[in-house]
N, C-alpha and C. Protein backbone atom coordinates (compact mmCIF):
# COMPACT_ATOMS: atom_id res chain seq x y z
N UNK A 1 83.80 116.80 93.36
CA UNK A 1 83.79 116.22 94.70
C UNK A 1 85.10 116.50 95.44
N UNK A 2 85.68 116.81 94.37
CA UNK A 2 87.65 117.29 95.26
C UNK A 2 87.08 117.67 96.74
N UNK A 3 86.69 119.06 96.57
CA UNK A 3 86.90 119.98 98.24
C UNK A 3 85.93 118.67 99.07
N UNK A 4 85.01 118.14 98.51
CA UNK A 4 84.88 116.71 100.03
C UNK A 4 85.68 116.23 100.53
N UNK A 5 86.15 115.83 99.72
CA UNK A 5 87.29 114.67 100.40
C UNK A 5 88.66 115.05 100.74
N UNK A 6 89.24 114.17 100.92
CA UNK A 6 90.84 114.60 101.89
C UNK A 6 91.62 115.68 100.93
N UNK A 7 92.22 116.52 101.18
CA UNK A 7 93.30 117.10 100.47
C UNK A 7 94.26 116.97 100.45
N UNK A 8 95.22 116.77 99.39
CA UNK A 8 96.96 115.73 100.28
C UNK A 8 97.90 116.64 100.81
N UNK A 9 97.94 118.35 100.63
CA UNK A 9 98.55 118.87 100.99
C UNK A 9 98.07 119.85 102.23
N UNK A 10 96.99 119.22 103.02
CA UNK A 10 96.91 120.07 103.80
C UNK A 10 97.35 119.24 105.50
N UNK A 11 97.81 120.17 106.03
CA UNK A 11 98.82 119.32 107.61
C UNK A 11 97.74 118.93 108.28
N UNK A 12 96.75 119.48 108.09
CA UNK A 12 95.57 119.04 109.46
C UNK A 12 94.46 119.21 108.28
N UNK A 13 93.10 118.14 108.72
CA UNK A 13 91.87 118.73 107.90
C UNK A 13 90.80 117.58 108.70
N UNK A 14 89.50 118.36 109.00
CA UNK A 14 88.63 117.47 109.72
C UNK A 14 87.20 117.45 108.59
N UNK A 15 86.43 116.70 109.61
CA UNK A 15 85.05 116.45 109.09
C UNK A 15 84.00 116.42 110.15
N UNK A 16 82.92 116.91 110.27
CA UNK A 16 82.66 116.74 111.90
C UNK A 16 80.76 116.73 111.20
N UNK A 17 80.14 116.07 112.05
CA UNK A 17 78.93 115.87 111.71
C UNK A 17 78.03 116.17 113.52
N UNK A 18 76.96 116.21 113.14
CA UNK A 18 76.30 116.70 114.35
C UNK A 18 75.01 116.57 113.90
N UNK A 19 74.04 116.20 115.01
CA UNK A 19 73.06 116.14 114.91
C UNK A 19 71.78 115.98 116.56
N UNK A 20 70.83 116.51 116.12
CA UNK A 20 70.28 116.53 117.26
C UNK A 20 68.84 116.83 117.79
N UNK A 21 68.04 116.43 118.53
CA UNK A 21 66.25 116.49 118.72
C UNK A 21 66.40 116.23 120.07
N UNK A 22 64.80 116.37 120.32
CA UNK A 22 64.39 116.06 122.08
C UNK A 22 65.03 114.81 122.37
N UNK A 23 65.24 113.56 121.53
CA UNK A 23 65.27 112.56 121.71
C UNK A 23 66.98 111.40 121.56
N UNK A 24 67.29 112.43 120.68
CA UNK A 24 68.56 111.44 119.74
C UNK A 24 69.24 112.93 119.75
N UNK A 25 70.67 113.10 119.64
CA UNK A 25 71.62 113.76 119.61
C UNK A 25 72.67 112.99 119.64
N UNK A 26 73.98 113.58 119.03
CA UNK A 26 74.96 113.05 118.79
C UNK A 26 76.02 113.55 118.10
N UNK A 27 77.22 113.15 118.08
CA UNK A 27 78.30 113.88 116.90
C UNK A 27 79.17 112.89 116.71
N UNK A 28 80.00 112.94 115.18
CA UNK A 28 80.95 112.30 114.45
C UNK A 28 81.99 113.10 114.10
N UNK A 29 83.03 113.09 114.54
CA UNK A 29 84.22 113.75 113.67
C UNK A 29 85.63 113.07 113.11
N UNK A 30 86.04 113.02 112.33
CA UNK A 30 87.22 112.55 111.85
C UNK A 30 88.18 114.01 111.41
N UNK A 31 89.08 113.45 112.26
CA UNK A 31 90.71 114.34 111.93
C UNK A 31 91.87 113.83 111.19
N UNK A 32 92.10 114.36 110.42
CA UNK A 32 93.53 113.61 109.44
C UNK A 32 94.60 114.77 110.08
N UNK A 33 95.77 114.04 110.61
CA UNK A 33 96.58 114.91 111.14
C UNK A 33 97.75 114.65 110.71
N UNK A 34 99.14 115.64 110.41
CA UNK A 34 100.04 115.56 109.60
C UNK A 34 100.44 114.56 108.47
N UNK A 35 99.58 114.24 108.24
CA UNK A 35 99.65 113.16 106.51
C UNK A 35 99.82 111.98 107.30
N UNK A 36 99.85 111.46 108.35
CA UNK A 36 100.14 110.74 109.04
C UNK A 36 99.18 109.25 109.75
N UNK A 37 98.32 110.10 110.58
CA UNK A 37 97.61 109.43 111.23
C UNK A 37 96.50 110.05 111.06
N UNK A 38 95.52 109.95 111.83
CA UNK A 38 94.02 110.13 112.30
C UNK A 38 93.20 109.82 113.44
N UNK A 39 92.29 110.65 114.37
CA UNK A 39 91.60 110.45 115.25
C UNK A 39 90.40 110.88 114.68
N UNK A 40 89.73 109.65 115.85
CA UNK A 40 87.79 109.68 115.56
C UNK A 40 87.32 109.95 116.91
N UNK A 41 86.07 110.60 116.57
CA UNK A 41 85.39 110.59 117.68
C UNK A 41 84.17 110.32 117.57
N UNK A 42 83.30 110.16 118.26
CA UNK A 42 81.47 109.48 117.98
C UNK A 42 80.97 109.62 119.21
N UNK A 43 79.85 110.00 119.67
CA UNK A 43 79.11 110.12 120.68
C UNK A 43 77.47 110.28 120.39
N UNK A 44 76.61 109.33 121.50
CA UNK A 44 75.57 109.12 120.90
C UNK A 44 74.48 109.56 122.31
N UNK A 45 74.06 110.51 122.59
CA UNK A 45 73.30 111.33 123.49
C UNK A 45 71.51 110.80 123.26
N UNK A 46 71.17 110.01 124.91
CA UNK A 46 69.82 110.18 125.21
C UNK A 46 69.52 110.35 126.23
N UNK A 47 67.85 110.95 126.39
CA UNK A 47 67.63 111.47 127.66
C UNK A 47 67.32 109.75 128.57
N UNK A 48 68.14 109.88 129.61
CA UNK A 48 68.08 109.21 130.83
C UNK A 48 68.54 107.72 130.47
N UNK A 49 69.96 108.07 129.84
CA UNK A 49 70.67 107.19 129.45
C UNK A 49 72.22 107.32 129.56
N UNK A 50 73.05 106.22 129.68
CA UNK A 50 74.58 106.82 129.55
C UNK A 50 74.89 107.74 127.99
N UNK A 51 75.58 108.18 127.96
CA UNK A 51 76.06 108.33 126.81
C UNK A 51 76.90 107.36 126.44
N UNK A 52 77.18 107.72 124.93
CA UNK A 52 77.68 105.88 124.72
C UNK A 52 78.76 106.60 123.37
N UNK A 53 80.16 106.73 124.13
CA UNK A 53 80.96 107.54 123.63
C UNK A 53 82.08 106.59 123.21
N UNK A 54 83.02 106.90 122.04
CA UNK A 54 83.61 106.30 120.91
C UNK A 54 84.82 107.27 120.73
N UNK A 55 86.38 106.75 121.19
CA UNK A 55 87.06 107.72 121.03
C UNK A 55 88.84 106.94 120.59
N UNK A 56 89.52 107.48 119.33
CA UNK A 56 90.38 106.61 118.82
C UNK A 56 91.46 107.30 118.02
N UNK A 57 92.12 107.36 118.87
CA UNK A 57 93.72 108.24 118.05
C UNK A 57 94.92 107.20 117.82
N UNK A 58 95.46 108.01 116.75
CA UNK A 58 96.66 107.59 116.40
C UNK A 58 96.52 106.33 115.16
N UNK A 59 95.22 106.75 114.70
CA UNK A 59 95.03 105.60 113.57
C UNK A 59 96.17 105.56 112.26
N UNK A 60 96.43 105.01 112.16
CA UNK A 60 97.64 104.68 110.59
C UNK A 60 96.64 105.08 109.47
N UNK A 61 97.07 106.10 108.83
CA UNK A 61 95.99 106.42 107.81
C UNK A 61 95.92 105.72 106.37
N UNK A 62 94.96 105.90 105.74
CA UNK A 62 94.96 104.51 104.77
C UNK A 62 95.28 105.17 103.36
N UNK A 63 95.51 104.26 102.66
CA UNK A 63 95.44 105.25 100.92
C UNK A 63 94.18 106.04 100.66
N UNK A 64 93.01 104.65 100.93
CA UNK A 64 91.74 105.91 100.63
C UNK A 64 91.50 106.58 102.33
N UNK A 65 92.30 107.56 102.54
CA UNK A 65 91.58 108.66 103.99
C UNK A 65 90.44 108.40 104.43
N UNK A 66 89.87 108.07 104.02
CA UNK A 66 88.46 108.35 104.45
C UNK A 66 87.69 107.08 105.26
N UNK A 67 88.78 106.01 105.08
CA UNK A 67 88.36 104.79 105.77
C UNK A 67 89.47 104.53 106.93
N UNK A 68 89.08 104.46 108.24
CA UNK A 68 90.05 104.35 109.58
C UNK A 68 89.59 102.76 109.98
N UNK A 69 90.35 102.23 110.40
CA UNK A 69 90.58 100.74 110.65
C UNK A 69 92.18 100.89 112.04
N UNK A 70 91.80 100.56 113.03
CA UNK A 70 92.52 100.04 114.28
C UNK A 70 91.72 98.78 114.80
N UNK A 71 92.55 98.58 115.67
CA UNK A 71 92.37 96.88 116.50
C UNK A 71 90.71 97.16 117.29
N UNK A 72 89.91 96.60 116.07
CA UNK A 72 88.86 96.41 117.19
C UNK A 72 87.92 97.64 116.57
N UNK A 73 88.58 98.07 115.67
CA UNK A 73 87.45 99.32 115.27
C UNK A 73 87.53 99.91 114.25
N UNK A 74 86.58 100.10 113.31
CA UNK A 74 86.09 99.98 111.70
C UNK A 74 85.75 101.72 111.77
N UNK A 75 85.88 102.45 110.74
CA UNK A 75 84.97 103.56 110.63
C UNK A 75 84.90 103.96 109.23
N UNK A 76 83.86 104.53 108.52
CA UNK A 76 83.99 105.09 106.89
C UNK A 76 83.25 105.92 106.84
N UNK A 77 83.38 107.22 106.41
CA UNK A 77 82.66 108.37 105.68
C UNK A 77 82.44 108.37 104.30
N UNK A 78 81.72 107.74 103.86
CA UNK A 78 81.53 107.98 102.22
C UNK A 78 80.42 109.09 101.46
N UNK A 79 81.48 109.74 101.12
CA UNK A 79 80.72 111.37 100.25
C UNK A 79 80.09 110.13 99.09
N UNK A 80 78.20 110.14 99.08
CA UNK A 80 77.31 109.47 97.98
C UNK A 80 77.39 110.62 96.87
N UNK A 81 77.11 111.68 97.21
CA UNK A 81 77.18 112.67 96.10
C UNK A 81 77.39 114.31 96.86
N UNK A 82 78.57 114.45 96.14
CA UNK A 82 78.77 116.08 96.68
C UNK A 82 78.13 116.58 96.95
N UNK A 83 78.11 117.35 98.32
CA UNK A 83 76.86 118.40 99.13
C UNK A 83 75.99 117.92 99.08
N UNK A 84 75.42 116.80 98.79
CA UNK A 84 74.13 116.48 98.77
C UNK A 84 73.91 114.94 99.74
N UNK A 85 74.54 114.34 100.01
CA UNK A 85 74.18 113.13 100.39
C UNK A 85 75.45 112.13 101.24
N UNK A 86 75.98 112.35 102.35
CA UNK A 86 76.94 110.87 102.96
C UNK A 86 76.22 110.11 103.73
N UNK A 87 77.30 108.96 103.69
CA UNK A 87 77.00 108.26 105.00
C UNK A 87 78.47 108.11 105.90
N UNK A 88 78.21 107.85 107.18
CA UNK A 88 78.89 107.57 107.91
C UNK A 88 78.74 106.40 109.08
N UNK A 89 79.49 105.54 108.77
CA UNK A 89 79.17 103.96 110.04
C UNK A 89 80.48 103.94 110.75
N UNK A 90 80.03 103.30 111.46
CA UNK A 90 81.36 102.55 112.31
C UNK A 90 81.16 100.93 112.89
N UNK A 91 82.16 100.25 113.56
CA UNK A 91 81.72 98.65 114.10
C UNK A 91 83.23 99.02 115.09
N UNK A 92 82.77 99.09 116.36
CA UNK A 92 83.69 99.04 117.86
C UNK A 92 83.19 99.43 118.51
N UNK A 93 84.04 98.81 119.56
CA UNK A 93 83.47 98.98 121.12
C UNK A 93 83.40 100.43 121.47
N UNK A 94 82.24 100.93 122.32
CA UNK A 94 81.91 102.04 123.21
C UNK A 94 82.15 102.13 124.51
N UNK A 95 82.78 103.40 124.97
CA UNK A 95 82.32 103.14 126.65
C UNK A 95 80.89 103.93 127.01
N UNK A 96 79.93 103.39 127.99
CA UNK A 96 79.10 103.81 128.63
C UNK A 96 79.35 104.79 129.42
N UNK A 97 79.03 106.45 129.81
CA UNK A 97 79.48 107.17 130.66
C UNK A 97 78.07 107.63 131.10
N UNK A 98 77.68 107.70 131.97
CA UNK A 98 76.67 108.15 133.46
C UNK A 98 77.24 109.54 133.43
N UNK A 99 78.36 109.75 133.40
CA UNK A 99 78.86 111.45 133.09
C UNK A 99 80.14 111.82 132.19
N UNK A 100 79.47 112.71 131.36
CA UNK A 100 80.15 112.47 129.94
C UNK A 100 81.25 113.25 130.23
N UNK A 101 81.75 113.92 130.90
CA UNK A 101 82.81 114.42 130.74
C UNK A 101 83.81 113.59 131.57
N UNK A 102 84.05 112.83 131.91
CA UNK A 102 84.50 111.62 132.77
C UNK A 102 85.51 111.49 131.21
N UNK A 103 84.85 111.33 130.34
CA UNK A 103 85.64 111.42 128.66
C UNK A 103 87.13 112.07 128.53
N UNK A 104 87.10 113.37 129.43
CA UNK A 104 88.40 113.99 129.36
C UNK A 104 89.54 113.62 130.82
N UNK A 105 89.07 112.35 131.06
CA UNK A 105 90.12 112.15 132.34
C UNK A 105 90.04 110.62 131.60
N UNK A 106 89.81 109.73 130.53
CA UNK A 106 90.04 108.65 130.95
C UNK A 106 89.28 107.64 129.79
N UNK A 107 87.82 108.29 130.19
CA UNK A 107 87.00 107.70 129.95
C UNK A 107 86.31 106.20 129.75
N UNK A 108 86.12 106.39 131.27
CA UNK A 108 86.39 104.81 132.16
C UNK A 108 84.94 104.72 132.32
N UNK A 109 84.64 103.67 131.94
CA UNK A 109 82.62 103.21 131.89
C UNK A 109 82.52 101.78 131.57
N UNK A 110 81.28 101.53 131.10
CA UNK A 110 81.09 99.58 130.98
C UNK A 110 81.37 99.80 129.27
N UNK A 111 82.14 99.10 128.67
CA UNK A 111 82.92 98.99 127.24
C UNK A 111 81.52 97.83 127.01
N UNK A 112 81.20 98.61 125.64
CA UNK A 112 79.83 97.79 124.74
C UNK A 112 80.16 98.04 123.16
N UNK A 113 80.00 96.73 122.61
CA UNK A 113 79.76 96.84 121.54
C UNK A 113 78.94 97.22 120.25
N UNK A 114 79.19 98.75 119.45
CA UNK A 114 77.91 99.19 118.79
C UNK A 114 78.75 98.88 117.11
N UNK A 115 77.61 99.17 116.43
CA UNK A 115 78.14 99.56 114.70
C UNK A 115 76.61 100.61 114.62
N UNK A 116 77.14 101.71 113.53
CA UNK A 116 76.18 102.52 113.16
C UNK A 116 76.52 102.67 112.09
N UNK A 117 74.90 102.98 111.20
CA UNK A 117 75.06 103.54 109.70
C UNK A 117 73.99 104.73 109.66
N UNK A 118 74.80 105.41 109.41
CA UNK A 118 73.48 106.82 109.31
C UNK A 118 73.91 107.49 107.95
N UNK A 119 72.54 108.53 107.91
CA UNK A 119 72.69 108.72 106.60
C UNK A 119 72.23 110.46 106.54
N UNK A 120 73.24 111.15 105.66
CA UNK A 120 72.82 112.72 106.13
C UNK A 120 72.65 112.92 104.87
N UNK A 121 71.37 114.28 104.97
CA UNK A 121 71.32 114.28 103.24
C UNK A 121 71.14 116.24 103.83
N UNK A 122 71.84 116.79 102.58
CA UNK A 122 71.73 118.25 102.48
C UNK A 122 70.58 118.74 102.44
N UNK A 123 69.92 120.01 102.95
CA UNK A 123 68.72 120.55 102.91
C UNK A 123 69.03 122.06 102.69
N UNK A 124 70.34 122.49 102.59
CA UNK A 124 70.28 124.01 102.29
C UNK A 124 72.13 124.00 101.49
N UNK A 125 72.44 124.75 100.32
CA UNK A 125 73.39 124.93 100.32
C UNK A 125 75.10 124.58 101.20
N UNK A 126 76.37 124.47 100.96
CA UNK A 126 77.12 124.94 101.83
C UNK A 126 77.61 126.17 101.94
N UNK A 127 77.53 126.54 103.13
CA UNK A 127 78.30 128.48 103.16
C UNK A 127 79.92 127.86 103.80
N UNK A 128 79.93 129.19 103.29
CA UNK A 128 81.37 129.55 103.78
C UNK A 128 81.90 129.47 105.30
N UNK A 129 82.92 128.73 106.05
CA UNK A 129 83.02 129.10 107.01
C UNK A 129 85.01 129.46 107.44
N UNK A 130 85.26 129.57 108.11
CA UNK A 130 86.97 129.75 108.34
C UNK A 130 87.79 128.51 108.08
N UNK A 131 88.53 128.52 107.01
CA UNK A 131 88.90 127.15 106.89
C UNK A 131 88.47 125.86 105.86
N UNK A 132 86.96 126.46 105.52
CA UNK A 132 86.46 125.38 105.38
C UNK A 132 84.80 125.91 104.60
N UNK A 133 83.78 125.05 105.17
CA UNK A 133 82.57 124.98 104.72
C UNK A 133 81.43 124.34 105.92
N UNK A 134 80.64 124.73 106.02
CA UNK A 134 79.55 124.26 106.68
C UNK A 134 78.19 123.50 105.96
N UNK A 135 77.61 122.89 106.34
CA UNK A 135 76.26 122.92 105.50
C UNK A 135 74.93 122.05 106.17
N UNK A 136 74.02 122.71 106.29
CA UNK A 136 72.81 122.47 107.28
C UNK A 136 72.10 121.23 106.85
N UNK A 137 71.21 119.72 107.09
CA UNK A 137 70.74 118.68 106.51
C UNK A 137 70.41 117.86 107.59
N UNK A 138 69.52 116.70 107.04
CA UNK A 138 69.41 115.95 108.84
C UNK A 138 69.87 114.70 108.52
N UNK A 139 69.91 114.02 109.32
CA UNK A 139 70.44 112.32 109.17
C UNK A 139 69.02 111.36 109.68
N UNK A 140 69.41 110.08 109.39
CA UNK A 140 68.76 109.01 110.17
C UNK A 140 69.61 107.94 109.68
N UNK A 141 69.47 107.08 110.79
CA UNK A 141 69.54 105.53 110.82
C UNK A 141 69.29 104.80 111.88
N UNK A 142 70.45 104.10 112.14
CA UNK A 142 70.49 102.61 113.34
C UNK A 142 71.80 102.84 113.33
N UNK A 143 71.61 102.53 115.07
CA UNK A 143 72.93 102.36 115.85
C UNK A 143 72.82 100.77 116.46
N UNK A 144 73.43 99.82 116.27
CA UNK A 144 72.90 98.48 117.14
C UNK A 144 73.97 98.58 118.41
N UNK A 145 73.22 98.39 119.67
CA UNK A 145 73.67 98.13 120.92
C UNK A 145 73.64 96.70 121.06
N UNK A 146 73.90 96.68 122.68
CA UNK A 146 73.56 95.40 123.13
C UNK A 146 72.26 95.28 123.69
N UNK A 147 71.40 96.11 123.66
CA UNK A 147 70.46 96.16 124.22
C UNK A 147 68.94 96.59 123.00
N UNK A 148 70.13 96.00 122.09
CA UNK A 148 68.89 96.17 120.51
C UNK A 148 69.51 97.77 119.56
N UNK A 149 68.30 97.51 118.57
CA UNK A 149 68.79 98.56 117.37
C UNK A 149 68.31 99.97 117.63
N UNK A 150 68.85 100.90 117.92
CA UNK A 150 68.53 102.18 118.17
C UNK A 150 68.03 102.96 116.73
N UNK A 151 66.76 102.84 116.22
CA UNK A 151 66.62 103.89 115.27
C UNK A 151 66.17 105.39 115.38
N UNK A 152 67.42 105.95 114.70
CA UNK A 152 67.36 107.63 114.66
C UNK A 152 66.14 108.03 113.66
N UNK A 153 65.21 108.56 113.94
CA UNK A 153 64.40 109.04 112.92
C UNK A 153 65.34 110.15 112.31
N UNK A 154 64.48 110.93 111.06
CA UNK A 154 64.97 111.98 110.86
C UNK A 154 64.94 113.39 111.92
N UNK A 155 66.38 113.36 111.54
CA UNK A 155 66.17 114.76 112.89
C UNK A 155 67.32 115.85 112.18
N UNK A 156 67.73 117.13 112.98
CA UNK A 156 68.57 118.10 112.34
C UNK A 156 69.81 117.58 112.70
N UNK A 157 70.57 118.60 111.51
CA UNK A 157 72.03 118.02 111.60
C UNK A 157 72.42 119.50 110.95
N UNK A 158 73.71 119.01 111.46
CA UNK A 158 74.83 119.94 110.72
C UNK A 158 76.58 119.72 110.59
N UNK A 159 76.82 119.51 109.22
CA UNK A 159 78.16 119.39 108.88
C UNK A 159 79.00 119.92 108.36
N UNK A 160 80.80 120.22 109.24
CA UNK A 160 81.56 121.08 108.63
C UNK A 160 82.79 120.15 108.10
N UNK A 161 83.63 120.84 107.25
CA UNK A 161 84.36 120.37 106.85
C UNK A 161 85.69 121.52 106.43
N UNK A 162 86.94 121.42 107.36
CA UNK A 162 87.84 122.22 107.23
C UNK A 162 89.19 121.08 107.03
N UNK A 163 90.44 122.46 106.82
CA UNK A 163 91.08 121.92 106.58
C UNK A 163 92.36 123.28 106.14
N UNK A 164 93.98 123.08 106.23
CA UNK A 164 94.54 123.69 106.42
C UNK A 164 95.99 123.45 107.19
N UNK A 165 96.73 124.54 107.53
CA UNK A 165 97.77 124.46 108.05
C UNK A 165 97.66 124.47 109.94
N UNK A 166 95.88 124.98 110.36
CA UNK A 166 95.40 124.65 111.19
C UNK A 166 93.89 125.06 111.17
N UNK A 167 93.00 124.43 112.42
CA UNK A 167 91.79 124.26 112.07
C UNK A 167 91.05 125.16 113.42
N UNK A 168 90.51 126.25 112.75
CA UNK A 168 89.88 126.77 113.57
C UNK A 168 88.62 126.25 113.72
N UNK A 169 88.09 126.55 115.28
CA UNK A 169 86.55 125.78 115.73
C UNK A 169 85.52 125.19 114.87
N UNK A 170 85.28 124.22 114.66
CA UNK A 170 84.14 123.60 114.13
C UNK A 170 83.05 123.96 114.62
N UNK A 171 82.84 124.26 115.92
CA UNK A 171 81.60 124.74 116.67
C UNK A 171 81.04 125.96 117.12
N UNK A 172 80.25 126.77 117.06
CA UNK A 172 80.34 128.24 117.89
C UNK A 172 80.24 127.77 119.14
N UNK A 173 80.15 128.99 119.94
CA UNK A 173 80.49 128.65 121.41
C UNK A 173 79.02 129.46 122.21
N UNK A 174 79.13 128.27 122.86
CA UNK A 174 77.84 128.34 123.99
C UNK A 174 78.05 129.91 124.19
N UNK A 175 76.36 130.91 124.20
CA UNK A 175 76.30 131.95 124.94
C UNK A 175 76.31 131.91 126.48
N UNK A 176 76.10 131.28 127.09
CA UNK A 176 76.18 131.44 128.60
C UNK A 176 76.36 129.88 128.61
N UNK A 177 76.67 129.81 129.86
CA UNK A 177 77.31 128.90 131.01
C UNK A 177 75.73 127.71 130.88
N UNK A 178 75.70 126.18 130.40
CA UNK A 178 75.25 125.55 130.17
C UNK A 178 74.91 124.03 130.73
N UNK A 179 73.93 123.60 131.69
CA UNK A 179 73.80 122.43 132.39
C UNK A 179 73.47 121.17 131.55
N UNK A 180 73.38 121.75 130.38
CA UNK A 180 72.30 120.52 129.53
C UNK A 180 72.64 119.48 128.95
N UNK A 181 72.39 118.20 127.94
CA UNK A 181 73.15 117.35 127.64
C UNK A 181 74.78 117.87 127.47
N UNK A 182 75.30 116.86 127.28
CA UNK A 182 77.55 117.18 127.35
C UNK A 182 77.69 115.93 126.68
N UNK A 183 78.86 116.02 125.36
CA UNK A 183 79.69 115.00 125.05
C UNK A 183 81.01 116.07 125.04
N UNK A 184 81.82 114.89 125.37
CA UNK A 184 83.45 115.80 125.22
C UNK A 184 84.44 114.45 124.71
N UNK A 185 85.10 115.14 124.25
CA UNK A 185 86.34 114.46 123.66
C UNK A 185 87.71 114.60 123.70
N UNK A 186 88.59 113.88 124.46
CA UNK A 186 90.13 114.20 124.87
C UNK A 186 91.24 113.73 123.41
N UNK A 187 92.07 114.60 123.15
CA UNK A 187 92.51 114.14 122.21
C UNK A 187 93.95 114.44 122.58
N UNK A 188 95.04 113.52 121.39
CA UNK A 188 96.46 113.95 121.70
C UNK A 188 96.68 115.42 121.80
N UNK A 189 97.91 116.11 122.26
CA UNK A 189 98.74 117.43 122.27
C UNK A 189 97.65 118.40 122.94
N UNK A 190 96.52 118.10 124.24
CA UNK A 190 95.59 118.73 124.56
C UNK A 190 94.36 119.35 123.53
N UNK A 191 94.53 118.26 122.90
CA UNK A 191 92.69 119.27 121.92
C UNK A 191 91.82 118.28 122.77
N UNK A 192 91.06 119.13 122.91
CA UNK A 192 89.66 119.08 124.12
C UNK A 192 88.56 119.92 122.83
N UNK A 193 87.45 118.98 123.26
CA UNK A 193 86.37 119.02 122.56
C UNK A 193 85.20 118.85 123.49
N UNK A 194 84.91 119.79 124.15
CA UNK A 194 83.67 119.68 125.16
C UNK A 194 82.55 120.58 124.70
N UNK A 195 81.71 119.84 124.25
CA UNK A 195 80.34 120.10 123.88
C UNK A 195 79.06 120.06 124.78
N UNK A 196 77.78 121.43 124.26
CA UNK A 196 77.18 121.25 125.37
C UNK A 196 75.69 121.90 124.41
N UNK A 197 74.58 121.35 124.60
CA UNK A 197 73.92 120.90 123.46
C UNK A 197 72.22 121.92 123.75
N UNK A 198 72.18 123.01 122.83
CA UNK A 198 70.99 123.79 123.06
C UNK A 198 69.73 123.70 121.83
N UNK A 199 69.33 124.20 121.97
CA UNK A 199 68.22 124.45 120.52
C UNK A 199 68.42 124.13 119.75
N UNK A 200 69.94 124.77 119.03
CA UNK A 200 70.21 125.16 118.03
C UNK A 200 71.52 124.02 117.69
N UNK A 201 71.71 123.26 118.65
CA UNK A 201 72.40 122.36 118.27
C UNK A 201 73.72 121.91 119.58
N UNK A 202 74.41 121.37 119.12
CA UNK A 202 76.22 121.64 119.89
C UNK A 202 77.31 122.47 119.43
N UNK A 203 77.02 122.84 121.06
CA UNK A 203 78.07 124.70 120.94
C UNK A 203 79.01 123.86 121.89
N UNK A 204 80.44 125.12 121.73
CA UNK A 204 81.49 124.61 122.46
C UNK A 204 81.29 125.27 123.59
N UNK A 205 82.17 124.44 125.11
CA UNK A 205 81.09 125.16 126.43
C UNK A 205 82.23 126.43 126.46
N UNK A 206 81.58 127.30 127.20
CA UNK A 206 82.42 128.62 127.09
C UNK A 206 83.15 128.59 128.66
């Protein structure tokens, strides 16, 4: 289970989960950055709905990595069994965005309280990717709003996991210029994470 989980000598190393259908789309990522701290991100995509986006830097990182805790907000990735099976929850407040990229100026909306537990299970090997590893599987669970329990059926997913002295793209990048669902994510020292969501999943917008 080593290469799952955190590595102690590497300066940067992420985890990023994704998933997505006509109906439910979404992404999870956790960053461990200079042995130090950590940022999360979470975003939860439906048609003719806000997006209901989750965004948290500068976390104090814990002995076990893999669990982030700030004022007001819980998160855990637990590897159930290598390549084959995590989960990932959280319990904090969301903001509501009407337009998701509003995310990289601020991300100023109506603040709601969610917790999610979802559950991804492997369906094909992991390959190789720069950095790191990829590996194709779908998730389901519940997200609870204020407006009741959102259950994700099973739908596709896909999760990478890098790590290193730096971290090249987690995402490929949109072939052409893209109107369609958007989550984005502003992070310290300008990392921008703007996603934009086709067939085949979330590509980075080009």
């Amino acid at each position: 289970m080593s290469d799952e989980l955190a590595h102690a000598h590497a300066t940067v190393e992420e985890w990023t989960f994704e998933w997505w259908s006509a109906e439910f789309a979404g992404v999870a990522l956790y960053r461990l950055v200079e042995r130090a701290e950590a940022w999360y991100g979470w975003a939860l995509w439906r048609p003719g709905e806000p997006v209901v986006h989750v965004v948290v830097d500068g976390i104090r990182r814990r002995n076990d990595p893999m669990i982030a805790k700030a004022d007001a907000f819980w998160a855990e990735f637990t590897c159930e069994h290598a390549f084959e099976q995590w989960t990932i929850g959280n319990e904090t407040y969301a903001v509501e965005l009407d337009a998701p990229r509003d995310a990289l100026t601020g991300a100023r909306g109506t603040a709601v309280p969610i917790a999610s537990d979802l559950e991804w299970y492997a369906t094909s090997p992991a390959v190789a990717m720069e950095g790191g590893y990829e590996q194709r599987g779908v998730l389901l669970g519940d997200v609870e709003t204020v407006n009741g329990v959102v259950s994700i059926p099973e739908v596709a997913s896909r999760r990478t996991h890098r790590w290193g002295d730096r971290l090249p793209p987690a995402f490929r990048t949109a072939g052409v210029a893209h109107l369609g669902p958007n989550v984005a994510f502003a992070f310290p020292h300008d990392v921008v994470i703007d996603l934009v969501l086709d067939p085949n999943g979330w590509a980075t917008r080009p």
